[in-house]
Protein backbone atom coordinates (compact mmCIF):
# COMPACT_ATOMS: atom_id res chain seq x y z
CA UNK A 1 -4.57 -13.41 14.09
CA UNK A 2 -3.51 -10.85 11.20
CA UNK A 3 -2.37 -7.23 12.14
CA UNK A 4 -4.93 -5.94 9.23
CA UNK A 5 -6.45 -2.66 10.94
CA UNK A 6 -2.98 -2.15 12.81
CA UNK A 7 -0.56 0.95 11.91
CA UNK A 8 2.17 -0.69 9.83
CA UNK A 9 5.80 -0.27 9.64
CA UNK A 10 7.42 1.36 6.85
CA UNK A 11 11.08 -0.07 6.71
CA UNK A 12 13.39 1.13 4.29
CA UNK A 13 16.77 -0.20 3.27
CA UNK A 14 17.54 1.60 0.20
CA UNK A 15 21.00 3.03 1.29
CA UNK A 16 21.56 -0.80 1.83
CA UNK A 17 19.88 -3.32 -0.39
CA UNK A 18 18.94 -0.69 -2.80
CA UNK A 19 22.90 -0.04 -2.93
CA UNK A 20 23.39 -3.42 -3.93
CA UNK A 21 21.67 -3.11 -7.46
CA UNK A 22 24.68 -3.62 -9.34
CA UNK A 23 26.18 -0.03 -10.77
CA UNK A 24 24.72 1.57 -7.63
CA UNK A 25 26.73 3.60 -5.84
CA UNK A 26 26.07 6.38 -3.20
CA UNK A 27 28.04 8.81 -2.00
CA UNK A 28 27.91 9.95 1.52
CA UNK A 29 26.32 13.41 1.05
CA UNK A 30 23.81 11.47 -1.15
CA UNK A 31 22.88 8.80 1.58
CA UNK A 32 22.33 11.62 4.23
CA UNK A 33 19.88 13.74 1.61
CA UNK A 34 18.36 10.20 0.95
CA UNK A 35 18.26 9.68 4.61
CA UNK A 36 16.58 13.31 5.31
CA UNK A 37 14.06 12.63 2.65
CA UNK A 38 13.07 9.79 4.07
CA UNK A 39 12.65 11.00 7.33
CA UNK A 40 10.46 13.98 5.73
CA UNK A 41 8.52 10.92 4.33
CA UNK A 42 7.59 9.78 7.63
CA UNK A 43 9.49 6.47 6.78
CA UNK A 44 9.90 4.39 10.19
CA UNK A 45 12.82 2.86 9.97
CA UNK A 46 16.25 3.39 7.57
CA UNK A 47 18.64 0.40 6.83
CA UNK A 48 21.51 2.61 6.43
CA UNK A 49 24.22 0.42 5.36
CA UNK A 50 26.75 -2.74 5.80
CA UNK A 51 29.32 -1.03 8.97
CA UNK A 52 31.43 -3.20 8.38
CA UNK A 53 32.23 -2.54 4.97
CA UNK A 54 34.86 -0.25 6.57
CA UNK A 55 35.75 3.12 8.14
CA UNK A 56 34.10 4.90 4.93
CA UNK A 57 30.87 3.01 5.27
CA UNK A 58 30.73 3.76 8.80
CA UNK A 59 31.33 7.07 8.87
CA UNK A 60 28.49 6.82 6.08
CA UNK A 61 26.06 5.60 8.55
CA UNK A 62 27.02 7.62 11.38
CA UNK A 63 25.76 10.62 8.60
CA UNK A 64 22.55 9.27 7.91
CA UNK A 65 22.10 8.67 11.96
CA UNK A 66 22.50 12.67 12.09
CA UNK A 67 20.67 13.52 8.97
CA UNK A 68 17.32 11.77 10.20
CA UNK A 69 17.42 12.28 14.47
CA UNK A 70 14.18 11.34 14.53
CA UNK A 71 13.97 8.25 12.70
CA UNK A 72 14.88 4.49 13.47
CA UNK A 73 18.29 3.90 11.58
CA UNK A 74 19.64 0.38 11.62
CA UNK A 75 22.78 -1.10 10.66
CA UNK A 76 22.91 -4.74 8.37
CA UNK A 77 25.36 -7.11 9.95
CA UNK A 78 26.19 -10.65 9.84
CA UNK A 79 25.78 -12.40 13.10
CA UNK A 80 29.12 -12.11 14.37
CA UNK A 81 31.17 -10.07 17.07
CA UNK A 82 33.47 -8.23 14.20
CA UNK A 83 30.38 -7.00 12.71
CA UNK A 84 28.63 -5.69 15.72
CA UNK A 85 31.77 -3.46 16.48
CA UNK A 86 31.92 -2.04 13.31
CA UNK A 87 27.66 -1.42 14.04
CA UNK A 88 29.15 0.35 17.13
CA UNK A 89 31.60 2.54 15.50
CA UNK A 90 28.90 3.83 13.12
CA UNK A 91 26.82 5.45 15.58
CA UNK A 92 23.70 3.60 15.70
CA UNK A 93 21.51 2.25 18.12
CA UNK A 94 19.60 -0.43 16.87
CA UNK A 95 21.27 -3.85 14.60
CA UNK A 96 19.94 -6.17 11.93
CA UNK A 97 21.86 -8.69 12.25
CA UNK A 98 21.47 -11.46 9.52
CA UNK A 99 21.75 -15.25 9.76
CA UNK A 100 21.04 -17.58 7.14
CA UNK A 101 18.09 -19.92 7.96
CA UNK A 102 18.05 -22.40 4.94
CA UNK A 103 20.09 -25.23 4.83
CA UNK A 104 21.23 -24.80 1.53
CA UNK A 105 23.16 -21.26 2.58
CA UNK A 106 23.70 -22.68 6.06
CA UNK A 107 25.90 -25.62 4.13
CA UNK A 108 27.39 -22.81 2.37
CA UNK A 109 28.32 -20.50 5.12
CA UNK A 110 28.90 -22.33 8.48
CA UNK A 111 30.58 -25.63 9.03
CA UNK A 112 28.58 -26.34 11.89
CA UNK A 113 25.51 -26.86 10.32
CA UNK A 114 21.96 -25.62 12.08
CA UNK A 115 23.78 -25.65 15.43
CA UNK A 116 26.07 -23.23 14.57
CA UNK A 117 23.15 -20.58 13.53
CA UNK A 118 21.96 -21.49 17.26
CA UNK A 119 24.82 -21.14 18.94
CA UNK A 120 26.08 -18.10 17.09
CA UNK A 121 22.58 -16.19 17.81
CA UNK A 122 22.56 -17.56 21.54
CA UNK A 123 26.65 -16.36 21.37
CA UNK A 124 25.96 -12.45 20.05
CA UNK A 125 22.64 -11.28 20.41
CA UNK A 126 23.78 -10.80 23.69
CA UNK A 127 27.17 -9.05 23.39
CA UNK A 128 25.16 -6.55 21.27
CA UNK A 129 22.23 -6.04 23.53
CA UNK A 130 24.56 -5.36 26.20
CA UNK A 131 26.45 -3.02 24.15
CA UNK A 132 23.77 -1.35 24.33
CA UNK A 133 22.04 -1.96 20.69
CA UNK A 134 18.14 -2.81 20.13
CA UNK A 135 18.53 -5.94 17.82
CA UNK A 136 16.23 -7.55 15.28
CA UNK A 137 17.36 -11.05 13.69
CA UNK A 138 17.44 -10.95 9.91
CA UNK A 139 16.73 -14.73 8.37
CA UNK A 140 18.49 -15.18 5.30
CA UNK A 141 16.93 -17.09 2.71
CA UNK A 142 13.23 -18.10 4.80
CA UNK A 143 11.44 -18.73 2.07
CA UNK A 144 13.50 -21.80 1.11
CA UNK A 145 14.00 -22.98 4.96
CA UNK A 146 12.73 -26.16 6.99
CA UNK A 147 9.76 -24.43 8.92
CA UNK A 148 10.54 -26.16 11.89
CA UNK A 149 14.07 -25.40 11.99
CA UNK A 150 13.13 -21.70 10.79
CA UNK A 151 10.55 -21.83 13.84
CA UNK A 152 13.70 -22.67 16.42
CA UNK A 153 15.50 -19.95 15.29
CA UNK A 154 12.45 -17.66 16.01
CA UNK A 155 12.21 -18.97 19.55
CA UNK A 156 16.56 -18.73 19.86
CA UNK A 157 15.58 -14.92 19.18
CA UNK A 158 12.94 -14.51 21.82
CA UNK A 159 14.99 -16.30 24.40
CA UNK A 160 18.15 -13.69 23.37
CA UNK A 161 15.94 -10.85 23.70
CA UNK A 162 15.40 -9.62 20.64
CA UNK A 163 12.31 -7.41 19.80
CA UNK A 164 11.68 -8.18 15.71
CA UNK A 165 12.46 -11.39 13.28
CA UNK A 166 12.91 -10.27 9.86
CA UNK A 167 11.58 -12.58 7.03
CA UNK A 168 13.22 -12.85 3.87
CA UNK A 169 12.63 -14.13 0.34
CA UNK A 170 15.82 -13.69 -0.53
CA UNK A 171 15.38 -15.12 -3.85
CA UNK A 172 11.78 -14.16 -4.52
CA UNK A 173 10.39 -17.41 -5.26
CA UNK A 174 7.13 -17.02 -2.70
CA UNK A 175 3.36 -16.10 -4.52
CA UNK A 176 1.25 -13.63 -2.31
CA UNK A 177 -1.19 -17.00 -1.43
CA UNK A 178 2.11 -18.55 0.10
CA UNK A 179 2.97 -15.77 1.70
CA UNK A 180 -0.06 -15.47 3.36
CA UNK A 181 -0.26 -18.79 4.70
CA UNK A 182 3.19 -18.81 6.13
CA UNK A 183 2.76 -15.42 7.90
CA UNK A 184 -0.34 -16.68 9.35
CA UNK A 185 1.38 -19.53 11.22
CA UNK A 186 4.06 -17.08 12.32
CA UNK A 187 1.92 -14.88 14.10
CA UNK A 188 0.32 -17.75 15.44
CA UNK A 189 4.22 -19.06 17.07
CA UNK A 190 5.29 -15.71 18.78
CA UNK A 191 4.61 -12.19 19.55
CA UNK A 192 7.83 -10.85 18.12
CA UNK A 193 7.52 -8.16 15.57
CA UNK A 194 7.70 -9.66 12.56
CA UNK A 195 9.08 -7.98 9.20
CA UNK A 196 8.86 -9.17 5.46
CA UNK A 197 11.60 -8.78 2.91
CA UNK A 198 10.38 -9.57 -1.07
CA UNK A 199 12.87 -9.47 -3.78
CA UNK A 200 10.96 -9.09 -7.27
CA UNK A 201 12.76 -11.71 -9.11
CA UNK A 202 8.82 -13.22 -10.23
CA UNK A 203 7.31 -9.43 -10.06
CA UNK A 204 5.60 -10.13 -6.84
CA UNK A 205 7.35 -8.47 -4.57
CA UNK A 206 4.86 -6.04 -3.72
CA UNK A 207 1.87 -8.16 -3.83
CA UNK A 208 3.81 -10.61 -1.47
CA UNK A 209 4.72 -7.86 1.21
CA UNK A 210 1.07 -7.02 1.09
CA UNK A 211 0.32 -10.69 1.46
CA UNK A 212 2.75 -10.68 4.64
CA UNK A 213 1.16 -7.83 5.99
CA UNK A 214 -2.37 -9.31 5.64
CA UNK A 215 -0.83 -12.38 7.70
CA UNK A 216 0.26 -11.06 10.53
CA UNK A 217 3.82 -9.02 9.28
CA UNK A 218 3.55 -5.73 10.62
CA UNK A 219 6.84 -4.58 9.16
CA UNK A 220 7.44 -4.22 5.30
CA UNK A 221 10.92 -3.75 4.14
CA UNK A 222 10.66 -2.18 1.04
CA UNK A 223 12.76 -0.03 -1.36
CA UNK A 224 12.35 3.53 -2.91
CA UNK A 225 11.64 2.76 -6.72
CA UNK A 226 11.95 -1.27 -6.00
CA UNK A 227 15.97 -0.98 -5.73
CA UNK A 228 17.85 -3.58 -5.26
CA UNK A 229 19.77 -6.68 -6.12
CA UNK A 230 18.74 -8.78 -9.34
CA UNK A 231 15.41 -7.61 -10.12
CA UNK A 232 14.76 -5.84 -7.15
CA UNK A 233 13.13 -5.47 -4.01
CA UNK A 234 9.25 -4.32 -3.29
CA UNK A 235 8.82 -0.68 -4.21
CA UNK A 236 8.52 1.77 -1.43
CA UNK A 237 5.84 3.74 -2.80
CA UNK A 238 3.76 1.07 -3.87
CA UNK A 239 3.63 -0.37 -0.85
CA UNK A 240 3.19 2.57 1.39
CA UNK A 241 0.53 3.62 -1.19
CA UNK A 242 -1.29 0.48 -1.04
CA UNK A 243 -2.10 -0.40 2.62
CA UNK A 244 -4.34 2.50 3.42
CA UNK A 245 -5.54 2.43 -0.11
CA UNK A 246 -7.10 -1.62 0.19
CA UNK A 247 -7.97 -1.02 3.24
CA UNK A 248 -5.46 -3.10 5.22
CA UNK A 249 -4.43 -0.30 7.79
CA UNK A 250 -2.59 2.88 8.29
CA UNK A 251 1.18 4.11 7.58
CA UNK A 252 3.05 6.88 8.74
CA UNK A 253 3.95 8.02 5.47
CA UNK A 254 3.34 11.07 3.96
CA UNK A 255 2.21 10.67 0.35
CA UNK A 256 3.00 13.94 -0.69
CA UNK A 257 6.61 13.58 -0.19
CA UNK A 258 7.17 10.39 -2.59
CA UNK A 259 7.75 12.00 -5.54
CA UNK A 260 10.38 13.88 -4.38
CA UNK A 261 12.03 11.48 -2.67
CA UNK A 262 11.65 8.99 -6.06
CA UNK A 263 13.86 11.57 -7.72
CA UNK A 264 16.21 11.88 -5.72
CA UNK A 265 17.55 8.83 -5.35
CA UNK A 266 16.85 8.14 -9.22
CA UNK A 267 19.28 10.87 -9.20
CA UNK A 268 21.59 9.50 -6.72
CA UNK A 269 21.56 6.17 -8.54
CA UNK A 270 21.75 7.71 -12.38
CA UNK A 271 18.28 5.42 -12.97
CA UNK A 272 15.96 7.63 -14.67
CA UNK A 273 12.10 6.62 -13.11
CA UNK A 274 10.38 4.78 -16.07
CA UNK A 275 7.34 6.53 -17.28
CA UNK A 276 4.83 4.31 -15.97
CA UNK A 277 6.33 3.25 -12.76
CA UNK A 278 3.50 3.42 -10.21
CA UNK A 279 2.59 6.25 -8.19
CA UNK A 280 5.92 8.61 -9.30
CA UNK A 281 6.01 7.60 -12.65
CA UNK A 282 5.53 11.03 -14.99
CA UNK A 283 2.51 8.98 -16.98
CA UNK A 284 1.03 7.44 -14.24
CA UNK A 285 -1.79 10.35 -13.85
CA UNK A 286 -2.00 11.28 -18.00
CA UNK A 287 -4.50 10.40 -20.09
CA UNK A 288 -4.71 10.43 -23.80
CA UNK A 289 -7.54 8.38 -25.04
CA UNK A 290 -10.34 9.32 -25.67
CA UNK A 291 -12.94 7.47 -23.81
CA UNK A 292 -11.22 7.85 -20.89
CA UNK A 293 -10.72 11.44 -21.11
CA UNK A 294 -14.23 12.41 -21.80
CA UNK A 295 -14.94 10.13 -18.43
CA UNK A 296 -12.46 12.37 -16.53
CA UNK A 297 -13.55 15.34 -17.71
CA UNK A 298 -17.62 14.65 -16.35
CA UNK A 299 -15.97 12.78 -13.40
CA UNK A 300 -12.10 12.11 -12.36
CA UNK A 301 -13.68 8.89 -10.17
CA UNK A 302 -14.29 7.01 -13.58
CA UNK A 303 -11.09 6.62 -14.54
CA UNK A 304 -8.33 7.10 -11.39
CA UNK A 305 -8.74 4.87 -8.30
CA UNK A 306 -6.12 6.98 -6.56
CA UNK A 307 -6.41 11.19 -6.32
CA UNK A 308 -3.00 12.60 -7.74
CA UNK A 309 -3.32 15.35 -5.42
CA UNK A 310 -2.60 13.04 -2.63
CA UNK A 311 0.57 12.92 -3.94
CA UNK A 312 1.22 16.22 -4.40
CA UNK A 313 0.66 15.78 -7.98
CA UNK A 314 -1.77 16.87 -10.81
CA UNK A 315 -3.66 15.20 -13.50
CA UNK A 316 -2.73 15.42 -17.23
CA UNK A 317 -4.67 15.41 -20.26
CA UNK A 318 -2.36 15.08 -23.50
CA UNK A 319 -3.65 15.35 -27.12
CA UNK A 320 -2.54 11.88 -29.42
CA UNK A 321 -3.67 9.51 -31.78
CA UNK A 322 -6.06 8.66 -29.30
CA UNK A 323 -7.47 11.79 -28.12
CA UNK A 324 -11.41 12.25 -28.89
CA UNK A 325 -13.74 15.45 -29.18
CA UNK A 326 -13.70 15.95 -25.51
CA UNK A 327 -10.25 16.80 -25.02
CA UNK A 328 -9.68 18.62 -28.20
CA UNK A 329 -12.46 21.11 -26.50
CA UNK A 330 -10.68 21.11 -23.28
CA UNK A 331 -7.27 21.88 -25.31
CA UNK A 332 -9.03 24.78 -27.15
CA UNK A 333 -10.61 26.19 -24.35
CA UNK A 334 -7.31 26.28 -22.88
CA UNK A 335 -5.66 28.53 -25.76
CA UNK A 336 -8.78 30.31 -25.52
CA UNK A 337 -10.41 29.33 -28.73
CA UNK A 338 -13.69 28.78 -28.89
CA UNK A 339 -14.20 25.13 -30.13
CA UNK A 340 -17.31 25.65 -32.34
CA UNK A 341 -14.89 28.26 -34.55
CA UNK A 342 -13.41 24.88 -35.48
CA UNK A 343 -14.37 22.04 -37.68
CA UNK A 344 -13.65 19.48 -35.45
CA UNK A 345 -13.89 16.70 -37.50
CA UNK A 346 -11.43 17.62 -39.57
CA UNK A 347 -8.89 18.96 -36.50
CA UNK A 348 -9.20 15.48 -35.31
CA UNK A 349 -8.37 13.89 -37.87
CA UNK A 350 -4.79 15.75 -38.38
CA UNK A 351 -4.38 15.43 -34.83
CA UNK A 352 -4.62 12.04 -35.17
CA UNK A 353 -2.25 11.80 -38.28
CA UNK A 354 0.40 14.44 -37.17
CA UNK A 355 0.73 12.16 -33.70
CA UNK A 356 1.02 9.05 -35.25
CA UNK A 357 3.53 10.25 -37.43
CA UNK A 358 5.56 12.18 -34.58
CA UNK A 359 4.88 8.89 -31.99
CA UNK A 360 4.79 11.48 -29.24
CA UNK A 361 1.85 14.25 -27.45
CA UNK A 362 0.99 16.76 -29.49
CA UNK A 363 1.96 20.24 -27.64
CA UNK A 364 -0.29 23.18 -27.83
CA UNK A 365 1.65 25.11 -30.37
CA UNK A 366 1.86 21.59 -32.92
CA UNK A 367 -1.90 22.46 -32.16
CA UNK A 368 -2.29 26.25 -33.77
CA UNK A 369 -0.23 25.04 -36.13
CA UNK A 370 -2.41 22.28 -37.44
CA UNK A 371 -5.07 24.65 -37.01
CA UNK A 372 -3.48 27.12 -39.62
CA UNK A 373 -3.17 24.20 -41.94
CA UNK A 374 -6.87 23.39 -42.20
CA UNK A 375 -7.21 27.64 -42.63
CA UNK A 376 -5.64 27.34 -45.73
């Protein structure tokens, strides 16, 4: 039975995974203004860092923990005992603690093969419950793991007491119909909380956290601006954006607050936001061409699915080689000129010239200017 319908968690683990994109590298004023943000987002949960990194990291975390009160911040730690100290000693009260699940990075990372993730999850999920920590089980590299192994681990989890299993495609080599499928016999197996985790190494990390979520995931752990290592992980806004928007359920997020927080930690992590990136992109509600323009103009439905203003943003019309009568009008009737004092035929035309020469949006004063031109 999928969760589609359900409220769904918003996870993020930007100060964590989105760290990792290589050249990344927060300070710890910048991860508790991150953290704030994202608590002003109505983000559920924040991954605030690797404790045991060391005293700096800590004290990092311990930061964030005060910056967002009101928020669910979680610590990333192997399953071990050193680990869930250092968790400790950063101030937090719930633990993701990672295990890996495939055999391929058990082989690499335990000599004691598949009994060894066993008996290290039946060894310290309880030494950090009783420490007092709410734990969810993070398994490394699912995507690529023996089901039925994959399934044992799930059940090792229950037994331990822990309240969430954390899926990852660590290497992003799952499609969204995969996905699907594989959630579906999850949910099926226990009543845990279960949580996806997409990198974007095939560009589907987004569509495959959606895929999760339609399932039976009701976590997504996602990224602000698809941070992360290699290629990335699924974007933040995207996903937040998308749930309520197809229909698959509700968030906690407030949409309004994404753009903000998109700068910020573009800031933070000296990557400018590509023009086009989705939802806080500074092109994603322009227009320039013509057709679509003179759509907008009768009727904003025909061309934009999604309402700008819902993101406490505002829709742009910008004059180009592809701009048509309609929004030449608009433009004039903006500078208060009345368009039938113009041929605009002949406006058009060195509109269209003067941009293609520039390769950029012609501004209003380019405009008067080529205006004064056809005077003469």
């Amino acid at each position: 039975m999928s969760h589609i319908g359900s409220t769904f968690s918003i996870n993020d683990t930007t100060l964590r995974d989105g760290e990792q994109t290589p050249g990344v590298a927060f300070t710890t004023a910048e991860k508790a203004a991150i953290a704030a943000a994202l608590e002003a987002a109505g983000i559920d949960e924040i991954e605030a860092g690797t404790p045991a990194m060391g005293e700096a990291e800590q004290e990092a975390i311990a930061g964030v923990v005060a910056a967002a009160p009101n928020t669910r911040v979680a610590a990333w730690c192997r399953m071990g005992e050193k680990d869930v100290a250092a968790a400790l000693a950063s101030n937090v009260r719930f633990a993701n603690l990672s295990v890996a699940v495939s055999d391929r990075q058990i082989a690499a990372k335990y000599k004691g093969g598949r009994a060894e993730v066993l008996q290290r999850i039946a060894r310290v999920m309880p030494l950090a419950l009783d420490a007092g920590l709410t734990v969810s089980v993070g398994m490394e590299d699912s995507s690529r793991a023996d089901p039925d192994f994959m399934h044992q681990v799930i059940d090792a989890v229950a037994v331990a007491g822990g309240w969430r299993v954390r899926f990852a495609d660590t290497l992003g080599v799952l499609d969204p119909f995969t996905t699907e499928a594989i959630f579906r016999r999850l949910r099926a197996r226990t009543d845990l909380a279960i949580e996806f985790h997409g990198h974007d190494d095939l560009g589907l990390a987004t569509a495959n956290t959606l895929a999760a979520l339609r399932g039976g995931a009701n976590h997504a752990s996602v990224c602000v601006l698809g941070l992360g290592e290699r290629a990335g992980n699924a974007a933040l806004e995207q996903v937040a954006a998308a749930i309520p928007r197809l229909g698959f359920g509700l968030v906690r997020t407030r949409m309004a607050r994404l753009p903000e927080l998109a700068e910020l930690v573009a800031l933070a992590a000296a990557r400018p936001i590509p023009p086009g990136k989705p939802i806080v992109g500074d092109a994603v509600f322009t227009h320039e061409s013509g057709i679509h323009v003179s759509g907008l103009l009768r009727d904003a439905a025909t061309y934009e699915a999604l309402d700008p203003a819902l993101f406490g943003r505002e829709r742009r019309i910008l004059l180009g080689k592809h701009s048509g009568t309609a929004a030449l009008k608009a433009a004039l009737a903006s500078l208060n000129i009345a368009p039938d004092s113009v041929s605009l035929p002949d406006l058009l035309t060195r509109l269209r010239s003067h941009a293609e020469r520039v390769k950029r949006p012609v501004g209003p004063d380019e405009l008067m200017q080529l205006m004064t031109i056809g005077a003469e």
